[in-house]
PDB file of N, CA and C in Angstrom:
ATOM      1  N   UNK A   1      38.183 -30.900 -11.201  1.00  0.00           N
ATOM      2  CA  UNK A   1      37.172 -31.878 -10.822  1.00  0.00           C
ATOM      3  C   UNK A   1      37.024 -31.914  -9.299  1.00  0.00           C
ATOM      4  N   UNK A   2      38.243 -32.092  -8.352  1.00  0.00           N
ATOM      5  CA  UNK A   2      38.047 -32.041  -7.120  1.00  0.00           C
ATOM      6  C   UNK A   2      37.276 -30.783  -6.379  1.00  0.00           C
ATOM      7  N   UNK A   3      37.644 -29.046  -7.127  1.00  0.00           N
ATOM      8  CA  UNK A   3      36.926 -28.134  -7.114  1.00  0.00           C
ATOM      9  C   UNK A   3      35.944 -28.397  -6.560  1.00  0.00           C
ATOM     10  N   UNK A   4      35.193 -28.992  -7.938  1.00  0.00           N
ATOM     11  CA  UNK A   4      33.300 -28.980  -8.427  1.00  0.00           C
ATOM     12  C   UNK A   4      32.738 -29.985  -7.308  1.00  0.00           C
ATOM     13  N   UNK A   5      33.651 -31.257  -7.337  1.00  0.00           N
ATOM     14  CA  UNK A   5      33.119 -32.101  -6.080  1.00  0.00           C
ATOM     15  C   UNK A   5      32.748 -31.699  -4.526  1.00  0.00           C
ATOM     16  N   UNK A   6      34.004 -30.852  -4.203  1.00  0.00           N
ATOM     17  CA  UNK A   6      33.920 -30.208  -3.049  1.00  0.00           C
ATOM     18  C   UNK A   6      32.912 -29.365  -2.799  1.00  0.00           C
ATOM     19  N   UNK A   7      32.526 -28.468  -3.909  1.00  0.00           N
ATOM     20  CA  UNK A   7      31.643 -27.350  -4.050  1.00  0.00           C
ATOM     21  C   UNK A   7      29.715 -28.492  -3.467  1.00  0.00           C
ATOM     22  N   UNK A   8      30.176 -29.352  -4.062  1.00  0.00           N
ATOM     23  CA  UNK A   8      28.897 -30.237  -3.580  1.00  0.00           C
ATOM     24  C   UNK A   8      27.833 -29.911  -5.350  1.00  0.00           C
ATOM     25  N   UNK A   9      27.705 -29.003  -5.433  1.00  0.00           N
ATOM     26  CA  UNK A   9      26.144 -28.712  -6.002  1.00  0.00           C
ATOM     27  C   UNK A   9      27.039 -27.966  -7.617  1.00  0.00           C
ATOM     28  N   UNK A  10      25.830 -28.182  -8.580  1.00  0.00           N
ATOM     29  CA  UNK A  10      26.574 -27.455  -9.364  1.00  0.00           C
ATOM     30  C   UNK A  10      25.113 -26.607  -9.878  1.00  0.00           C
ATOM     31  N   UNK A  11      25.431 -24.790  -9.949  1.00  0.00           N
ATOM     32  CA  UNK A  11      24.854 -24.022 -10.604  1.00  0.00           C
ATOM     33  C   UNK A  11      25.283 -23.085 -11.527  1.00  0.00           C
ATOM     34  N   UNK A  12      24.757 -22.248 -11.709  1.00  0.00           N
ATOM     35  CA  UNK A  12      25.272 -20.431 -13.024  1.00  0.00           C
ATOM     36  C   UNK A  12      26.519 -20.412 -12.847  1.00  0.00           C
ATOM     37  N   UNK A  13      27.353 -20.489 -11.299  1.00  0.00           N
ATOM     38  CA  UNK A  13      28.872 -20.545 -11.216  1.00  0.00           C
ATOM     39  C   UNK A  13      29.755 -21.348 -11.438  1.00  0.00           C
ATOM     40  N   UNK A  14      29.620 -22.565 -11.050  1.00  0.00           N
ATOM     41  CA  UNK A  14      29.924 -23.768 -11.485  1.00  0.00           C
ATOM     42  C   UNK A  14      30.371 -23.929 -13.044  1.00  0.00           C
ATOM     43  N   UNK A  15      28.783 -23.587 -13.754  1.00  0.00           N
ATOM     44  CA  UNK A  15      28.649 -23.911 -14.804  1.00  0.00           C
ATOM     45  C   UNK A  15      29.547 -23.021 -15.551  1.00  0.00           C
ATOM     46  N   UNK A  16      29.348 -21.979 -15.204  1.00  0.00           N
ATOM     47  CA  UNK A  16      30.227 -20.779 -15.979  1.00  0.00           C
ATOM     48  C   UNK A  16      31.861 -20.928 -15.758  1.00  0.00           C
ATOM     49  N   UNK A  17      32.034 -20.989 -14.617  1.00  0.00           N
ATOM     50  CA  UNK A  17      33.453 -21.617 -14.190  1.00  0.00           C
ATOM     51  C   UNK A  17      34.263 -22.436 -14.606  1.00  0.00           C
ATOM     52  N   UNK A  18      33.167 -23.828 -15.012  1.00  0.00           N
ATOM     53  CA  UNK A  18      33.911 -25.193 -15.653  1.00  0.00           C
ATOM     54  C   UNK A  18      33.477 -25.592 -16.763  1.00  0.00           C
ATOM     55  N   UNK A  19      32.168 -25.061 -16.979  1.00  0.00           N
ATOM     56  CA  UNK A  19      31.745 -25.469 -18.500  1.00  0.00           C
ATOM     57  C   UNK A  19      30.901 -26.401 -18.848  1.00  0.00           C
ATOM     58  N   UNK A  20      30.150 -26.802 -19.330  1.00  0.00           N
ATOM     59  CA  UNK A  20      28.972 -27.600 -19.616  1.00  0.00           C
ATOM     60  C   UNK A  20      30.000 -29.113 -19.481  1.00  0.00           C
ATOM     61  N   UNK A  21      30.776 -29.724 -20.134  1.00  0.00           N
ATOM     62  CA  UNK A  21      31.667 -30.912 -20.385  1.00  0.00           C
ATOM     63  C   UNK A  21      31.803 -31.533 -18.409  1.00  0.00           C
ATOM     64  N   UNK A  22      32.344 -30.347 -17.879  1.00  0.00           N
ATOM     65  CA  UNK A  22      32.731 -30.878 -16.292  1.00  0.00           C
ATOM     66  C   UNK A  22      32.024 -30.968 -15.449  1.00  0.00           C
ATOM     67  N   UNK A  23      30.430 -29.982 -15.756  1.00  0.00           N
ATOM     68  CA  UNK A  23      29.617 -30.204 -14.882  1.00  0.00           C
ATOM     69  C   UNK A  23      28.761 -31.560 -15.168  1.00  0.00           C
ATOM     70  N   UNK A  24      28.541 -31.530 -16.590  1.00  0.00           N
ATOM     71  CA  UNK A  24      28.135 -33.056 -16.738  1.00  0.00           C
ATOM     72  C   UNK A  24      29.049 -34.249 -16.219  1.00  0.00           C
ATOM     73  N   UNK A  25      30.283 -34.463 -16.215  1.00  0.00           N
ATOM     74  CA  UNK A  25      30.492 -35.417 -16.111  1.00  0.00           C
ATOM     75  C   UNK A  25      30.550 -35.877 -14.763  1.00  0.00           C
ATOM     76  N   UNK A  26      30.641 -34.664 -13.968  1.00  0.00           N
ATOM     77  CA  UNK A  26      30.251 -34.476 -12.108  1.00  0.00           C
ATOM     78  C   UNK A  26      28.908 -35.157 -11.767  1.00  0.00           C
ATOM     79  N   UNK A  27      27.716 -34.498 -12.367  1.00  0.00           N
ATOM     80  CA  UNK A  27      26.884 -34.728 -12.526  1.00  0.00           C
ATOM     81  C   UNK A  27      26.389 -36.273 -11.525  1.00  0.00           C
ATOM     82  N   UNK A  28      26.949 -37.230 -12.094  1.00  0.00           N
ATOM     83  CA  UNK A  28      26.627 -38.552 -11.981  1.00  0.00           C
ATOM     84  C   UNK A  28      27.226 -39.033 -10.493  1.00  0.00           C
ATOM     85  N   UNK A  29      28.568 -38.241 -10.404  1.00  0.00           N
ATOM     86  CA  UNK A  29      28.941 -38.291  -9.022  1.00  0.00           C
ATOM     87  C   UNK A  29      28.012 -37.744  -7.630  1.00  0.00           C
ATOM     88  N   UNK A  30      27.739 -36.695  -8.367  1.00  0.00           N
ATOM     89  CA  UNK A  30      26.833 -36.120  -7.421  1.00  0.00           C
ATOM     90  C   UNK A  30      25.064 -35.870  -7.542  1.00  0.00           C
ATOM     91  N   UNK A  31      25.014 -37.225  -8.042  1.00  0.00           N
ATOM     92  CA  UNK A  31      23.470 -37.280  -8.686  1.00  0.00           C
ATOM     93  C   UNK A  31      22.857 -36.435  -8.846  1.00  0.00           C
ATOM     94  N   UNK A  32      23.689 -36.124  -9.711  1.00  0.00           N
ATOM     95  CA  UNK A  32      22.208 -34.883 -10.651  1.00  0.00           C
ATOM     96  C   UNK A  32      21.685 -35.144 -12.253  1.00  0.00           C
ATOM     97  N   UNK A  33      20.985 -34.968 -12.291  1.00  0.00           N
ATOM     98  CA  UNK A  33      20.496 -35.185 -13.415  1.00  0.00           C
ATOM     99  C   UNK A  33      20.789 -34.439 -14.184  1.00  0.00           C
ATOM    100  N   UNK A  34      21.198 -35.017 -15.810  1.00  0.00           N
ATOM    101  CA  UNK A  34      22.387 -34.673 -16.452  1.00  0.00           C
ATOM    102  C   UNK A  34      21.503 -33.795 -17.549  1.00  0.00           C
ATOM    103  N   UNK A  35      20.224 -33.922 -17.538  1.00  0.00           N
ATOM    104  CA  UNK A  35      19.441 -33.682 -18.493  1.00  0.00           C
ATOM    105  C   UNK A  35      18.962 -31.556 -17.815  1.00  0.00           C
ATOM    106  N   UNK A  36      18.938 -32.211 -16.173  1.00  0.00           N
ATOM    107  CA  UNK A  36      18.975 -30.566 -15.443  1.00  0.00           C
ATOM    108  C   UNK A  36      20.103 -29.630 -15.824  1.00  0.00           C
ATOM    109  N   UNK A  37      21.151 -30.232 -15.620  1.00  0.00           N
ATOM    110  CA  UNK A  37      22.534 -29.194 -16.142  1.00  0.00           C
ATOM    111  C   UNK A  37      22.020 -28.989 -17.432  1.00  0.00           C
ATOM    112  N   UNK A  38      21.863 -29.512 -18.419  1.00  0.00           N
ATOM    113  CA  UNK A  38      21.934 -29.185 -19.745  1.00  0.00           C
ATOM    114  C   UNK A  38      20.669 -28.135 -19.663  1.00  0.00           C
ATOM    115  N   UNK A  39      19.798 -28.153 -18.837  1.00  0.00           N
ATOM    116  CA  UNK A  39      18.497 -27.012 -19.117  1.00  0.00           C
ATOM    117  C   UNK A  39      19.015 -25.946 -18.195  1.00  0.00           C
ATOM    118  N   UNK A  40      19.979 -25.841 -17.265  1.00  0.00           N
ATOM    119  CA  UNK A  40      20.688 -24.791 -16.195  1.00  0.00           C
ATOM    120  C   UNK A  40      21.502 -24.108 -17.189  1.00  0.00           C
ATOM    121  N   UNK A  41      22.414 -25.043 -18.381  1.00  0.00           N
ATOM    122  CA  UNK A  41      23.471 -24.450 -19.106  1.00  0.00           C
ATOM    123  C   UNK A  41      22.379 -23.297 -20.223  1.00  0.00           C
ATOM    124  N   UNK A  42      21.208 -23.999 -20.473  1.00  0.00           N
ATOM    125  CA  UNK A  42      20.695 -23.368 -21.949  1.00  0.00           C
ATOM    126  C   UNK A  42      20.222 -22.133 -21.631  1.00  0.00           C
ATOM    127  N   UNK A  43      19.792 -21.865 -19.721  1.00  0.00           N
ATOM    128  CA  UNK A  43      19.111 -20.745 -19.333  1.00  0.00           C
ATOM    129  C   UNK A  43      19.545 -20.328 -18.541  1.00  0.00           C
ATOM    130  N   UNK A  44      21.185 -20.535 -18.269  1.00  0.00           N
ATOM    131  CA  UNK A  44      22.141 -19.710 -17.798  1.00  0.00           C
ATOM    132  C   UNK A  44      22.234 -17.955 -18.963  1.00  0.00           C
ATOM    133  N   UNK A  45      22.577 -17.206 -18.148  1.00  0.00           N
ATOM    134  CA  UNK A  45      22.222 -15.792 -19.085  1.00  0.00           C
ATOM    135  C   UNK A  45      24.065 -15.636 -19.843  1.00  0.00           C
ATOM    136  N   UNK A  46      24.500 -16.543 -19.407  1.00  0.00           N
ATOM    137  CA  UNK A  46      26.027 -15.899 -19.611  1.00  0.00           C
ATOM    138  C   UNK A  46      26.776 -17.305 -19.536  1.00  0.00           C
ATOM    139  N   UNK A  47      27.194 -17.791 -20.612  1.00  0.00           N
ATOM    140  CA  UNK A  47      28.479 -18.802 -20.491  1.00  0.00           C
ATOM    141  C   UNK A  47      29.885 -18.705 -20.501  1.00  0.00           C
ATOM    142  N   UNK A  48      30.115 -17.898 -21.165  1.00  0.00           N
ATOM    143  CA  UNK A  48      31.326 -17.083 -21.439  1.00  0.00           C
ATOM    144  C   UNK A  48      31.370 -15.584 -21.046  1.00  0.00           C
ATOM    145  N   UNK A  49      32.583 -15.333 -20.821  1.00  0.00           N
ATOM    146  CA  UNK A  49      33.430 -13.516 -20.796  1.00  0.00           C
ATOM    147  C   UNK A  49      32.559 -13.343 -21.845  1.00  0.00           C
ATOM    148  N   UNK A  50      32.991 -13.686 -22.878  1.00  0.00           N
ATOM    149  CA  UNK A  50      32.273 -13.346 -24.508  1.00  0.00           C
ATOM    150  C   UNK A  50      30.733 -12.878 -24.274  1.00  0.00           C
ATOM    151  N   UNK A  51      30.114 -13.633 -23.712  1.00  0.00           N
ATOM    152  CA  UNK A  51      28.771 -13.524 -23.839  1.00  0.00           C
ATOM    153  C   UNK A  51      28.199 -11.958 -22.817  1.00  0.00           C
ATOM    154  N   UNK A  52      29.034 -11.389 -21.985  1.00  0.00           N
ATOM    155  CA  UNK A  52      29.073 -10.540 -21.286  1.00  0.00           C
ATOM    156  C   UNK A  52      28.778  -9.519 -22.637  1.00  0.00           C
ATOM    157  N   UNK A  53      27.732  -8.229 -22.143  1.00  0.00           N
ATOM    158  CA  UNK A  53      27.302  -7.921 -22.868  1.00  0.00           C
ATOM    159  C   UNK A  53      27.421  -6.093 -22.894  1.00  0.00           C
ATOM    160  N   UNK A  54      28.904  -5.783 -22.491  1.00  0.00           N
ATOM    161  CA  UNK A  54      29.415  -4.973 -22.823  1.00  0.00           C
ATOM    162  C   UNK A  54      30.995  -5.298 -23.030  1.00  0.00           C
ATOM    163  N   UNK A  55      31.667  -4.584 -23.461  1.00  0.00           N
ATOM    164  CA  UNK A  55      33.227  -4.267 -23.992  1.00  0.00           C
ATOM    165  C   UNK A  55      33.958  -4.026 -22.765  1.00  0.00           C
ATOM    166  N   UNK A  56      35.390  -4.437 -22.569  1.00  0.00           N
ATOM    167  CA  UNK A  56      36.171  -3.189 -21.805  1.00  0.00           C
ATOM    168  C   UNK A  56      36.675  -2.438 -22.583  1.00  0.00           C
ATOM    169  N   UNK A  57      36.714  -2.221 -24.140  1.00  0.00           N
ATOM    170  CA  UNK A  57      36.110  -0.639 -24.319  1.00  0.00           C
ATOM    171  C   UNK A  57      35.152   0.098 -23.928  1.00  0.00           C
ATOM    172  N   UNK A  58      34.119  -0.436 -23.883  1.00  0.00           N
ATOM    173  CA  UNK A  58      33.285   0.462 -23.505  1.00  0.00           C
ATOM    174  C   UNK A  58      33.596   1.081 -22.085  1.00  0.00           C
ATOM    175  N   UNK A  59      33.960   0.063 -20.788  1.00  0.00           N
ATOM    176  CA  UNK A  59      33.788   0.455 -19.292  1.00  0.00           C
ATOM    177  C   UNK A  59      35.044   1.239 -19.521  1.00  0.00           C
ATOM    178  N   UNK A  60      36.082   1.526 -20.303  1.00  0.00           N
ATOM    179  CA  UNK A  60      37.362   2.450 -20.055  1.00  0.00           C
ATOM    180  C   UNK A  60      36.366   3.546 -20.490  1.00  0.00           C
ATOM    181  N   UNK A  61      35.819   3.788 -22.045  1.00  0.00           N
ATOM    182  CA  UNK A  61      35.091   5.035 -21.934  1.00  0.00           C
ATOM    183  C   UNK A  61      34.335   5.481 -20.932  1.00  0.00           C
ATOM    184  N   UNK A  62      33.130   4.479 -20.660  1.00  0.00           N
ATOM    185  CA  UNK A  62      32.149   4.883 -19.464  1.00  0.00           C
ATOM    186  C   UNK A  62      32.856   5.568 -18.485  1.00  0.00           C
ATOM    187  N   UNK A  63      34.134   4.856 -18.019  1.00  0.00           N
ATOM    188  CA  UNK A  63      35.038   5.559 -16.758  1.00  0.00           C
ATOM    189  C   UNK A  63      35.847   6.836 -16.842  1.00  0.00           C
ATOM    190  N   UNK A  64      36.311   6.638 -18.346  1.00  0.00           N
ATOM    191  CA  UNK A  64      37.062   7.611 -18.685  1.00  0.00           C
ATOM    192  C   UNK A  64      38.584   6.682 -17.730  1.00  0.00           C
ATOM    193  N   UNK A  65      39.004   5.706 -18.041  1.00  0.00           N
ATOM    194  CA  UNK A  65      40.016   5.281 -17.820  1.00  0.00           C
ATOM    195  C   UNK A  65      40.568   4.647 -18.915  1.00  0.00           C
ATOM    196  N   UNK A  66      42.335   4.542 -18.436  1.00  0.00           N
ATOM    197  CA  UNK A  66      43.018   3.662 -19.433  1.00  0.00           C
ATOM    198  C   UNK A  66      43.098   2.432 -19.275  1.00  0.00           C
ATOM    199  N   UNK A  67      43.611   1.367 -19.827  1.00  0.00           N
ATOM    200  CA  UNK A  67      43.278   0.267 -19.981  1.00  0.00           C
ATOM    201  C   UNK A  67      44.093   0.085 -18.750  1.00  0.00           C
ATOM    202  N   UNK A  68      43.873  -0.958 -18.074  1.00  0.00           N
ATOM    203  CA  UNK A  68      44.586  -1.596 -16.162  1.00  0.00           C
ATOM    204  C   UNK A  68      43.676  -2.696 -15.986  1.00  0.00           C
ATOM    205  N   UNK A  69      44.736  -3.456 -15.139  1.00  0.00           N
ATOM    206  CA  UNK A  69      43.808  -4.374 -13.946  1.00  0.00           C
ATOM    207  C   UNK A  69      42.410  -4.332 -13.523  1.00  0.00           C
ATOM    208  N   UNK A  70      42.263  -3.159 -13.232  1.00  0.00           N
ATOM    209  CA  UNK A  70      40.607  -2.915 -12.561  1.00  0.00           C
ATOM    210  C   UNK A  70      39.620  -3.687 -13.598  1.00  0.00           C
ATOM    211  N   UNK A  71      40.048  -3.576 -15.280  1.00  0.00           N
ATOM    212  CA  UNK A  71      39.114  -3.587 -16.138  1.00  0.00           C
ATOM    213  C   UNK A  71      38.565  -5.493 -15.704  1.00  0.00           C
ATOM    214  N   UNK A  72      39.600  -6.066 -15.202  1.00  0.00           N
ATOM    215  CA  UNK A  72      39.004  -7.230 -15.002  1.00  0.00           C
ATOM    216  C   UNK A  72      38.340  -7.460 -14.052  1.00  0.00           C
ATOM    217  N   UNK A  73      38.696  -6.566 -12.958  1.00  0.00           N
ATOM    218  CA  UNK A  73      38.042  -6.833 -11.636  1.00  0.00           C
ATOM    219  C   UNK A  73      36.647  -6.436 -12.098  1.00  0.00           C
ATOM    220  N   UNK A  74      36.729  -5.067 -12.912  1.00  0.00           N
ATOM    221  CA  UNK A  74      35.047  -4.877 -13.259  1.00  0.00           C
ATOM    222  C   UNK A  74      34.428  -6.139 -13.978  1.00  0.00           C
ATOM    223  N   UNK A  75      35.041  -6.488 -14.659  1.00  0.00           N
ATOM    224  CA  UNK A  75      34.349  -7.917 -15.540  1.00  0.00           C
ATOM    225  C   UNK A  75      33.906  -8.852 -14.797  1.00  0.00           C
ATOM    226  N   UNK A  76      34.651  -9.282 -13.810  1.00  0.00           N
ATOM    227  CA  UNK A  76      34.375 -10.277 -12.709  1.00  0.00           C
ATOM    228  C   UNK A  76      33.078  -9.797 -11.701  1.00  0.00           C
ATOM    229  N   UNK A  77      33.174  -9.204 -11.531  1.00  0.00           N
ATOM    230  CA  UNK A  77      31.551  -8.384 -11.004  1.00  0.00           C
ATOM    231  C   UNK A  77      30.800  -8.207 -11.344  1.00  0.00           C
ATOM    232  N   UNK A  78      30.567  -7.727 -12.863  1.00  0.00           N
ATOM    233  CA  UNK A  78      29.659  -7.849 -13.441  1.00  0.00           C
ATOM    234  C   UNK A  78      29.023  -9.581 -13.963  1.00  0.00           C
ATOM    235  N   UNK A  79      29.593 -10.128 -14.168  1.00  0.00           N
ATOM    236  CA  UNK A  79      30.000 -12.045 -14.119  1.00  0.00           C
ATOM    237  C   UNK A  79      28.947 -11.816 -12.824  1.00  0.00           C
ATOM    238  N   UNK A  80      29.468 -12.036 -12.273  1.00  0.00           N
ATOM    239  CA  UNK A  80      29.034 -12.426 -10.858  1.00  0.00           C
ATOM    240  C   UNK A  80      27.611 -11.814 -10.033  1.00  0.00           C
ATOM    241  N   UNK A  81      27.682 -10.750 -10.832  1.00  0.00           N
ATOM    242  CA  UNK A  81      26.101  -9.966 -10.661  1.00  0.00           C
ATOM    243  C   UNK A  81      25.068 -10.676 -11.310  1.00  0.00           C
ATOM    244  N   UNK A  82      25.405 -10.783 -12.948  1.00  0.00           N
ATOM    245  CA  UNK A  82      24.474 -11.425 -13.785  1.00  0.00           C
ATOM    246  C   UNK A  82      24.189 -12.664 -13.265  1.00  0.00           C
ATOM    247  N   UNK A  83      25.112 -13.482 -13.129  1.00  0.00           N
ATOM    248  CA  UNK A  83      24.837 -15.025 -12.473  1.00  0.00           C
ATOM    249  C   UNK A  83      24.414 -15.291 -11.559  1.00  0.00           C
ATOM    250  N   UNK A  84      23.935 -14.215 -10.657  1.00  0.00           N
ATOM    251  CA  UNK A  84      23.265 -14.541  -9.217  1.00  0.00           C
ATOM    252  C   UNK A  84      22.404 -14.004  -9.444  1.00  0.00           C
ATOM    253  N   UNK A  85      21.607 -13.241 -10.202  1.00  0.00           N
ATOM    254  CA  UNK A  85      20.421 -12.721 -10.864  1.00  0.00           C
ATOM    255  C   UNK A  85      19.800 -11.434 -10.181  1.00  0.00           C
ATOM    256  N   UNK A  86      21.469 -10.491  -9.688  1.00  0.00           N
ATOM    257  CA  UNK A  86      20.927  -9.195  -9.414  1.00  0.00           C
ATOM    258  C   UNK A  86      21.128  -8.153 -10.718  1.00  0.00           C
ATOM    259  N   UNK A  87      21.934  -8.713 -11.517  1.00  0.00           N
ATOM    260  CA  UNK A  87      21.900  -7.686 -12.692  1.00  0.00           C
ATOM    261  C   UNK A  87      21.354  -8.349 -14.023  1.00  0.00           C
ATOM    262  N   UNK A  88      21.012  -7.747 -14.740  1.00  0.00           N
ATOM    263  CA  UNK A  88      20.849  -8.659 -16.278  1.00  0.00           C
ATOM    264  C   UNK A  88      21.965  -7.958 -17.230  1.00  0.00           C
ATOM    265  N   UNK A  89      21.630  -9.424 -18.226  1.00  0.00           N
ATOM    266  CA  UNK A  89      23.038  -8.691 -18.970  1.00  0.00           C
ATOM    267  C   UNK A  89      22.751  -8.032 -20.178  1.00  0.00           C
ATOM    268  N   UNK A  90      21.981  -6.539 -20.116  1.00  0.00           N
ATOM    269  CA  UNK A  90      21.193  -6.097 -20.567  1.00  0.00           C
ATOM    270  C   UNK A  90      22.430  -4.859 -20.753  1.00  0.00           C
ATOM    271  N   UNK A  91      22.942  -4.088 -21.855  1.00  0.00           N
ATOM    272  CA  UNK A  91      24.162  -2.934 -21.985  1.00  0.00           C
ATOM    273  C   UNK A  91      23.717  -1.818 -21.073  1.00  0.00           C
ATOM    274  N   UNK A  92      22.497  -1.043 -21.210  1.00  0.00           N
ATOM    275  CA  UNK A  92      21.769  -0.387 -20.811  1.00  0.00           C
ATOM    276  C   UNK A  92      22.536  -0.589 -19.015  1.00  0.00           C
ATOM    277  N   UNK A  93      21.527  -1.657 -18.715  1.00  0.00           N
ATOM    278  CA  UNK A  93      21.386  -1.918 -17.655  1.00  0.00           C
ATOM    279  C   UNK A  93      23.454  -2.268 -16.912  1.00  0.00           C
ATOM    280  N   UNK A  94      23.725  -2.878 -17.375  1.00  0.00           N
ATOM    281  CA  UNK A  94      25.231  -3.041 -16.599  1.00  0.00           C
ATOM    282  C   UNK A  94      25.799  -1.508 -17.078  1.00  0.00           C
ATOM    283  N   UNK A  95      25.246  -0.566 -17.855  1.00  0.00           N
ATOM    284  CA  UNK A  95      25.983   1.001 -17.891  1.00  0.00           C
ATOM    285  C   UNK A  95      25.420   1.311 -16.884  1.00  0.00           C
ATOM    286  N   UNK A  96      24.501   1.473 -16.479  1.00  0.00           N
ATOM    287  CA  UNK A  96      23.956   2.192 -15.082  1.00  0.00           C
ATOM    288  C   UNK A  96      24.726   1.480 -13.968  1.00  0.00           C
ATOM    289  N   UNK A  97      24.517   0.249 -13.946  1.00  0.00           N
ATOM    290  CA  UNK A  97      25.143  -0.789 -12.253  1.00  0.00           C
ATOM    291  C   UNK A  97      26.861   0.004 -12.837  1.00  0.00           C
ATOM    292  N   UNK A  98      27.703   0.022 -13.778  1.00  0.00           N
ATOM    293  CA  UNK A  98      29.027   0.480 -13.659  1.00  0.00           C
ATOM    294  C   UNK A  98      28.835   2.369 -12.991  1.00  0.00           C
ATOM    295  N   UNK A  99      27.941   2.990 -13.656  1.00  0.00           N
ATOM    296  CA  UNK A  99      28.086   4.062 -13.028  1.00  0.00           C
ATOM    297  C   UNK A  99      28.081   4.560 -11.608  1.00  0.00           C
ATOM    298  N   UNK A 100      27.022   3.929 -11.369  1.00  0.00           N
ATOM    299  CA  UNK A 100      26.433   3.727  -9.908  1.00  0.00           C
ATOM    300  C   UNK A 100      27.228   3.826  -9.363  1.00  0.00           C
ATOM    301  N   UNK A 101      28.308   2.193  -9.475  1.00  0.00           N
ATOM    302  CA  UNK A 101      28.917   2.148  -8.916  1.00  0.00           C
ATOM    303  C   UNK A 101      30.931   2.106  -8.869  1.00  0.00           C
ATOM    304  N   UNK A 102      31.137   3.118  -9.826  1.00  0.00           N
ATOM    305  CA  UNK A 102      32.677   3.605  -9.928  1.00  0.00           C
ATOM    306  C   UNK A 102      33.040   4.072  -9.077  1.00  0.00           C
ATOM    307  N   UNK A 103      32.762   5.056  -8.012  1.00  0.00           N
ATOM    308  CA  UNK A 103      33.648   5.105  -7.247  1.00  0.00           C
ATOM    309  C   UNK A 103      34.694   3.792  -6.674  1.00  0.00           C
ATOM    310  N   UNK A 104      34.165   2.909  -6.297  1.00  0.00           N
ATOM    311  CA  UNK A 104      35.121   1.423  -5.713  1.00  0.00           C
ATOM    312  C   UNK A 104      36.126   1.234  -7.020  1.00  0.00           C
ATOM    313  N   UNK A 105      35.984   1.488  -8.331  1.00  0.00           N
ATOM    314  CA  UNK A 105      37.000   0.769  -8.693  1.00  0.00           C
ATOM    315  C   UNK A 105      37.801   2.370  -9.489  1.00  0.00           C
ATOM    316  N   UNK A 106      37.398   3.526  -9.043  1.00  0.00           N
ATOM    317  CA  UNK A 106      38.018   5.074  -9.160  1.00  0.00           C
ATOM    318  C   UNK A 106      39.248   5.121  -8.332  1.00  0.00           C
TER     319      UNK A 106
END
């Protein structure tokens, strides 16, 4: 809670971070309208890891790696791409942004 307060504002990260329950109940602290989060949460592209819309099976094949650490760091980037609205979370589309860009996590 102190987090989200500090953060001031709550958006895609926030939301994804703490979850529909914490950003609402912030909400009121930090006057926002509780009815906005709930339309930020419904047209957020990604709420969950889960909702991420490839495997780390798949990115070990794509890479041709074994299962490690990196596989999260890739997850977290891709997270973080989709939610700032340079990638979509489209399979297609995050296979190309991983190819692109493997060397950094090679």
């Amino acid at each position: 809670i102190q987090e989200l307060i500090a953060h001031g504002d709550i958006d895609n990260f926030t939301l994804y971070k703490y979850g529909l329950y914490l950003n609402t109940a912030i909400a009121d602290y930090l006057h926002i309208d509780k009815k906005h989060i709930n339309k930020m949460y419904k047209k957020s592209p990604i709420k969950t890891m889960q909702d991420l819309n490839i495997s780390s099976e798949e990115i070990m094949q794509l890479l041709n790696i074994a299962p490690s650490k990196i596989i999260k760091t890739i997850d977290l980037e891709l997270v973080n791409q989709i939610l700032a609205g340079k990638l979509k979370n489209n399979k297609n589309e995050i296979k190309k942004y991983i190819v692109i860009n493997q060397r950094k996590w090679k």
